[in-house]
Protein backbone atom coordinates (compact mmCIF):
# COMPACT_ATOMS: atom_id res chain seq x y z
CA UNK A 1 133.49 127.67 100.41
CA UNK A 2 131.36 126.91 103.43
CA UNK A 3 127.86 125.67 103.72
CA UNK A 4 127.00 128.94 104.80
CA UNK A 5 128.50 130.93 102.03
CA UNK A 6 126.87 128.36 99.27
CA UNK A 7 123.74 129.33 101.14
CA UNK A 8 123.66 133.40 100.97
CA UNK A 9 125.18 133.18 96.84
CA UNK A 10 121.91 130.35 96.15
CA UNK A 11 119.43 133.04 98.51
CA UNK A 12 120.79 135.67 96.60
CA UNK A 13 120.72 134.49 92.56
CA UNK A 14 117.19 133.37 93.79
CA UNK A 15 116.56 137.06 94.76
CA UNK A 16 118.26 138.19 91.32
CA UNK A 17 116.72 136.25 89.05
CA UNK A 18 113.11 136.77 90.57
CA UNK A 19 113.53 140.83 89.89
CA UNK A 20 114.77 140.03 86.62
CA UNK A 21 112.12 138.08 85.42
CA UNK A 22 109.40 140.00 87.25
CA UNK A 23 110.37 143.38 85.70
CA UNK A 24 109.65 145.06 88.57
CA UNK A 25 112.39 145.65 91.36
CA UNK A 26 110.25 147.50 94.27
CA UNK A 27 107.66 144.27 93.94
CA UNK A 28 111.40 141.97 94.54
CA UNK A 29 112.22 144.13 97.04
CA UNK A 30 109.16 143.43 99.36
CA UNK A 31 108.84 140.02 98.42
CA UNK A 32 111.93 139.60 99.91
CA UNK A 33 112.30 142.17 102.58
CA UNK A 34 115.18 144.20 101.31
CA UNK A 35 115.71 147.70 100.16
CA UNK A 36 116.34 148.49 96.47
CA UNK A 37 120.04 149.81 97.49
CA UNK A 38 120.82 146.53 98.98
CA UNK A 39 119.23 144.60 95.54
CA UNK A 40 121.66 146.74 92.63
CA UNK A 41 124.35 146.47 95.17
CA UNK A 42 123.80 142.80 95.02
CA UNK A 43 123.50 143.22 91.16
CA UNK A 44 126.52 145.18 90.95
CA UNK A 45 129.08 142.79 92.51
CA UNK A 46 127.17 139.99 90.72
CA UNK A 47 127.88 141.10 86.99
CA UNK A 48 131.56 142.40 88.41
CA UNK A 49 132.35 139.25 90.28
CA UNK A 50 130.07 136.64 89.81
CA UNK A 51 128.84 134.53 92.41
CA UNK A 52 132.25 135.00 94.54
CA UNK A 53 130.85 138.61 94.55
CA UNK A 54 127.45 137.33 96.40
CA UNK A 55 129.33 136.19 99.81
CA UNK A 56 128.68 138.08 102.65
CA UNK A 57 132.17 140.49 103.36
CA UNK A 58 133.09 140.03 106.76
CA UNK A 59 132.08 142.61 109.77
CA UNK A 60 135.58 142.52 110.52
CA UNK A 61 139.12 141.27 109.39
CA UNK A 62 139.52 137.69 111.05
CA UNK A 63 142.13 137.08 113.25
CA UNK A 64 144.30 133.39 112.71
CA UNK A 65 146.05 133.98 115.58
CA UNK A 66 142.93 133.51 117.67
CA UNK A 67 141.54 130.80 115.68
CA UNK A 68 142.72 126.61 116.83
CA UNK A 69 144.95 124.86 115.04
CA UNK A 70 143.64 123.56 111.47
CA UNK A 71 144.26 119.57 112.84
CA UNK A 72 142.43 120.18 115.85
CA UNK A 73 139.64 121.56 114.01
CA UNK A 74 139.60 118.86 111.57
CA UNK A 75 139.05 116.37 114.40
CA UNK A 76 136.05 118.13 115.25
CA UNK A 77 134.59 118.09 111.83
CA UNK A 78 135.78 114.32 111.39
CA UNK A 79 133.66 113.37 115.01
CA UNK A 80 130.38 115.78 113.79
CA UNK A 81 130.17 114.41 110.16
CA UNK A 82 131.08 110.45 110.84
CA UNK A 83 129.30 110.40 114.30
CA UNK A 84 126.85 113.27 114.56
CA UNK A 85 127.98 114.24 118.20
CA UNK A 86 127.13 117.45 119.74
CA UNK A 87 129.75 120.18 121.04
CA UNK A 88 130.30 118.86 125.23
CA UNK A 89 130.50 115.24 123.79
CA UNK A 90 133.46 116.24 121.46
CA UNK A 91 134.84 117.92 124.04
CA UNK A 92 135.13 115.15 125.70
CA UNK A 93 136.01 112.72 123.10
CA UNK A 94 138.95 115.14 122.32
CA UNK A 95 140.13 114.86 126.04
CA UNK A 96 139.92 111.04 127.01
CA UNK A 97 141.08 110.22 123.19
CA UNK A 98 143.43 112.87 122.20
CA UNK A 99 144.57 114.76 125.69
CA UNK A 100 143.59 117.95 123.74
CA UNK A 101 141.46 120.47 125.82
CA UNK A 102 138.99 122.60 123.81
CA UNK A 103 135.63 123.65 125.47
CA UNK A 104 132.52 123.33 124.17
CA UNK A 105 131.99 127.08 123.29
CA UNK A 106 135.18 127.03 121.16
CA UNK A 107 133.92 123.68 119.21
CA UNK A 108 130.81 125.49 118.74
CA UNK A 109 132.06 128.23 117.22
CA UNK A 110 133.88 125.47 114.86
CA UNK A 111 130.79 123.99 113.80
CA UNK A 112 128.79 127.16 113.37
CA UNK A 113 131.76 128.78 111.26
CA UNK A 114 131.23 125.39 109.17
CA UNK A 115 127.39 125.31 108.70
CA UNK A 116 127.32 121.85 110.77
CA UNK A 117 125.56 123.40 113.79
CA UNK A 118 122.48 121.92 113.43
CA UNK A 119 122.24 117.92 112.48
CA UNK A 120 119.32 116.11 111.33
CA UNK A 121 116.39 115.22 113.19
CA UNK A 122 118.20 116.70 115.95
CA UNK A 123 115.72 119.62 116.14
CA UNK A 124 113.25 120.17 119.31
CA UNK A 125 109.83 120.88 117.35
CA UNK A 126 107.97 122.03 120.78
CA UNK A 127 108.42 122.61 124.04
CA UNK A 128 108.67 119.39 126.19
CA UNK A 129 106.52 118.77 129.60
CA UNK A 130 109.19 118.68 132.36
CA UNK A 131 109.38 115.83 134.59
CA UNK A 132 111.22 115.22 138.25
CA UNK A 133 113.69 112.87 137.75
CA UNK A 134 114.91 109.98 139.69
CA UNK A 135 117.84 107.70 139.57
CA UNK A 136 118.86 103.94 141.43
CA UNK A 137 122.05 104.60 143.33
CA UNK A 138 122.36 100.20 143.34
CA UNK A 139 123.48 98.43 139.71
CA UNK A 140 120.68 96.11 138.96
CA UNK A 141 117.92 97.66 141.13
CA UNK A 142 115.55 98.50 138.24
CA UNK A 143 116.72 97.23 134.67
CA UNK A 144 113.90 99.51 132.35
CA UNK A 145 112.98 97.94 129.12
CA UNK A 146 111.42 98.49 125.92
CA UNK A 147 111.34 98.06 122.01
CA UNK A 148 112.39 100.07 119.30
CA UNK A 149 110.08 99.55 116.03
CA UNK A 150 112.93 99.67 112.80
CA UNK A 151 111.71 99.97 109.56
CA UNK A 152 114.39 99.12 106.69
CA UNK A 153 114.32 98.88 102.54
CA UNK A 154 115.12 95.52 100.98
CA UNK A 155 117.58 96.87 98.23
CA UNK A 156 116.90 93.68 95.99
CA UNK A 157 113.31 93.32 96.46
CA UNK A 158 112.67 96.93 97.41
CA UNK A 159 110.10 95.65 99.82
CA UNK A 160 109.55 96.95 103.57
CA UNK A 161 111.72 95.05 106.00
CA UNK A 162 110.39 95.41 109.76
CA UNK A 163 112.91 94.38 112.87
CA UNK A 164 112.52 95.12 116.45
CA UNK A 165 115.30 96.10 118.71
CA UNK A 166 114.79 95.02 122.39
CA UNK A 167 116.97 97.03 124.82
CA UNK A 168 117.46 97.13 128.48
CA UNK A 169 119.40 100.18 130.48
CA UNK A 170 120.62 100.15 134.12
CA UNK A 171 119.30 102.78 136.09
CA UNK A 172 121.78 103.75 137.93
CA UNK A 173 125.00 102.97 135.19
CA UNK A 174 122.88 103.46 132.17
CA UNK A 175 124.90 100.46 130.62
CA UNK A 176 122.99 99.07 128.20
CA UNK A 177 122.31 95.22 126.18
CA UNK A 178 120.43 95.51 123.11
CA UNK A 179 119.26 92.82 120.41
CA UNK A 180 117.07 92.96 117.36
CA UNK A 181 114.21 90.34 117.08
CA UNK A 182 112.15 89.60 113.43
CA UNK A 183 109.08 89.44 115.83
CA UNK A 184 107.34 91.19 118.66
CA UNK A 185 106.02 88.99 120.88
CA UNK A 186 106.40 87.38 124.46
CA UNK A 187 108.44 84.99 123.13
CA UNK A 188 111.24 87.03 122.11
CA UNK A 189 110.71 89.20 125.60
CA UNK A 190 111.98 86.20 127.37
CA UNK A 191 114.52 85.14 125.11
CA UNK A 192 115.73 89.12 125.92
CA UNK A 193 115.21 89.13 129.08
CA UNK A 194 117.82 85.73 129.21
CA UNK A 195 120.19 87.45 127.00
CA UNK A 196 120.19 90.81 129.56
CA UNK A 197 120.81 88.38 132.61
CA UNK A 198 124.31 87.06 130.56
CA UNK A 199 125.08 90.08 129.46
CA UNK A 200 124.85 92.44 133.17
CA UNK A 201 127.60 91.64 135.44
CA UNK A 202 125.33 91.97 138.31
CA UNK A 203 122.42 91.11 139.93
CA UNK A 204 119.03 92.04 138.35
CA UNK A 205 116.32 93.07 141.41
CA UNK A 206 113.69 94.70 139.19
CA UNK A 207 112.98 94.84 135.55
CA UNK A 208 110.42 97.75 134.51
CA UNK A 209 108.34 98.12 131.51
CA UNK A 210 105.22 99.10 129.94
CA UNK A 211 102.17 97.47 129.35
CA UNK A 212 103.18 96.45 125.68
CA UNK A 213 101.23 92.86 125.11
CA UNK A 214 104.89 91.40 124.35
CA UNK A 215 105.59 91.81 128.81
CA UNK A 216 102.20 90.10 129.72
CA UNK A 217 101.90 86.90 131.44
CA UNK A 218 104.01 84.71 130.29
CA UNK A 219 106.66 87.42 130.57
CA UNK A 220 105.69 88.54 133.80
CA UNK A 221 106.25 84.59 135.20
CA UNK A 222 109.00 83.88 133.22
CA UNK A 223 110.96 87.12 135.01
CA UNK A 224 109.77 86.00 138.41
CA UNK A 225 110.90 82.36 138.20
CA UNK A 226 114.16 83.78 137.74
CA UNK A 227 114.12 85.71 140.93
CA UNK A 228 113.93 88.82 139.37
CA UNK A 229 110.72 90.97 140.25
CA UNK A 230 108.61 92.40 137.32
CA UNK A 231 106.53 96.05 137.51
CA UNK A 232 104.83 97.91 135.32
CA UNK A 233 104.60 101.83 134.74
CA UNK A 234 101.47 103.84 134.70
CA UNK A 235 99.38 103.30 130.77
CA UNK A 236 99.96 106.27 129.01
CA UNK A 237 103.24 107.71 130.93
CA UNK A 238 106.38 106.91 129.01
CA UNK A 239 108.03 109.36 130.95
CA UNK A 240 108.73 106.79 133.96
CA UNK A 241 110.84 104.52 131.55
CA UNK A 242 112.91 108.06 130.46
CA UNK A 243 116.22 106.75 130.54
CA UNK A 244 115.20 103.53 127.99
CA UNK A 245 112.83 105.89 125.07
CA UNK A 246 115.71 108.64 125.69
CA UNK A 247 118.37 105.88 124.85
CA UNK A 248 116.70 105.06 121.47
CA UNK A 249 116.96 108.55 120.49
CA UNK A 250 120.69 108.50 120.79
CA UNK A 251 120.36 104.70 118.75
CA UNK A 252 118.36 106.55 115.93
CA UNK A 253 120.67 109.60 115.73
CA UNK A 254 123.99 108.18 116.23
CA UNK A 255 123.53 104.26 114.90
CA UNK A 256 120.75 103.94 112.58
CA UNK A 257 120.74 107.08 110.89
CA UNK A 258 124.32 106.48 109.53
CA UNK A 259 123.63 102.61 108.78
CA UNK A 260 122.45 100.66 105.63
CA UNK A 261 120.68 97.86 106.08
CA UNK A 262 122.12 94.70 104.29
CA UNK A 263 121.31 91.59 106.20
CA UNK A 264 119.89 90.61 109.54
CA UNK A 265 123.28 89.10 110.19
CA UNK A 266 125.39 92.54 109.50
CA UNK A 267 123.30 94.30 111.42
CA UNK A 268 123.22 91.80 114.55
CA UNK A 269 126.60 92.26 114.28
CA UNK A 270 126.65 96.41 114.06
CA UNK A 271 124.52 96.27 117.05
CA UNK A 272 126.48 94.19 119.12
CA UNK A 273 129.52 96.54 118.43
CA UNK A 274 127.09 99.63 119.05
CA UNK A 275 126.34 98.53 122.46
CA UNK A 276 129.87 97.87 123.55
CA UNK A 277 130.92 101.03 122.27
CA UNK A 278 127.94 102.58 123.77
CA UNK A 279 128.67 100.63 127.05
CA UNK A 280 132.74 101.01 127.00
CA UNK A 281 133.72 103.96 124.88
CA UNK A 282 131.36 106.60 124.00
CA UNK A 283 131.11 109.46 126.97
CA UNK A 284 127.45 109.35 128.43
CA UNK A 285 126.00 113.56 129.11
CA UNK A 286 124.34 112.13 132.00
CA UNK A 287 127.13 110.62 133.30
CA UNK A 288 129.39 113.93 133.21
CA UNK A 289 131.33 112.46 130.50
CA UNK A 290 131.65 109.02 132.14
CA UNK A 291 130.76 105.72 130.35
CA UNK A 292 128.27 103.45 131.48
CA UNK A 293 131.00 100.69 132.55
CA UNK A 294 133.29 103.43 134.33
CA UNK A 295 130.70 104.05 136.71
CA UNK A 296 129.63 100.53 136.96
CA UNK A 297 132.92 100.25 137.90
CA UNK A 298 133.04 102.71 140.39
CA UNK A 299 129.61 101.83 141.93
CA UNK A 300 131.00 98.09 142.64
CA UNK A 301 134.33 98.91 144.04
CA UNK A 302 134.46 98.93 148.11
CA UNK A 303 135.48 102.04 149.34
């Protein structure tokens, strides 16, 4: 039984039980928005079939035939419940990984036929302000950064455990290094801002940020002695560092929302693995399916 099906029977009893225990069927009826045929047929296949009789019958008879196979569409369910991926990104994972074409349309259909499609926190609550974008053609011409606030629960103590997640993304690869910090401060900027230089096999020109009080002076010097220039973006316009707040998104939905926090060690260690996968593996919608690394690879090979 799907998620959808375990939906319509719980909708339904609700429906039932309200007319029963109101007395009065008409006053169900508009409460709900149905006719009184619709409610005793309800009733009827209820006390004739239980709640197998509350599914909704099919508009028409379903054809196998047209349906793909039963392991491919396990795949597809195994990559949207462990990873939370949307429909293009499976598409592609089943392609690179798998050499098994499906489009996006047909995976779709897969997920929608299975309740999963819709994920958490994955919803758009209003319409967004659109914004011209721009994008470095050069690896290492403008390195954004910023910091993602992390909130976790002890589960000995119980008590509030804050972390903070520095990450830097490559403009023009979108390849990533990320590392969690117990403070937020200028210190730990510049210990981050040594860790991108090791970790970026190229040149850094710019780094960009906002005006956060952890990229002030001491920052701002520190980035300069090391030949690297430092800008800031306009107060109050996170849009210009896009490509760094959109990247945390895709951290919260597809890292931290299936993660349990145990130690600062574990999940030093998660992240670490995160950003290689993010960096090596995982094909980037921006990208056209690309990873960050193929195109760094591309970008730095003569032609």
């Amino acid at each position: 039984m799907t998620i959808k099906e375990q939906s319509d029977i719980r909708r339904k009893l609700r429906v039932l039980q309200h007319g029963k225990n109101n007395g009065n069927i008409s006053k169900t009826c508009r409460f709900f928005g149905i006719s009184r045929e619709t409610y005793y047929q309800w009733k009827r296949n209820y006390e004739q079939k239980g709640e197998v009789g509350l599914i909704n019958s099919k508009p028409c008879p379903q054809n196998p035939k047209l349906r793909i196979a039963a392991e491919i569409e396990e795949k597809i369910l195994y990559l949207r419940k462990t990873y939370h991926l949307g429909q293009m990104r499976i598409s592609w994972y089943l392609k690179r990984y798998h050499d098994i074409k499906v489009s996006a349309s047909c995976i779709w259909y897969v997920l929608k036929r299975n309740g999963l499609n819709r994920l958490p926190q994955n919803q758009r609550k209003r319409s967004m302000k659109q914004f011209k974008r721009y994008e470095k053609q050069v690896p290492g011409h403008r390195i954004q950064i910023d910091v993602k606030f992390l909130s976790f629960t002890d589960k000995q103590s119980g008590k509030e455990i804050k972390r903070y997640q520095y990450t830097a993304i490559d403009d023009a690869t979108r390849a990533r290094a990320l590392k969690i910090f117990d403070k937020h401060n200028q210190q730990c900027a510049i210990e981050f801002v040594d860790y991108v230089c090791s970790r970026f096999p190229f040149r850094i020109h710019t780094i960009q940020t906002d005006n956060g009080h952890e990229f002030q002076a001491l920052f701002h010097w520190h980035c300069e002695d090391l030949g690297i220039r430092h800008v800031y973006i306009r107060k109050a316009s996170p849009h210009l560092n896009g490509k760094v707040e959109r990247s945390h998104l895709t951290d919260q939905r597809e890292f931290y929302q299936l993660l349990e926090y145990k130690d600062d060690i574990d999940i030093s260690k998660k992240l670490e693995e995160w950003e290689i996968f993010y960096n090596s593996y995982r094909p980037n919608g921006a990208l056209n399916g690309k990873t960050p690394y193929e195109v760094l690879k591309e970008k730095l090979t003569p032609k």
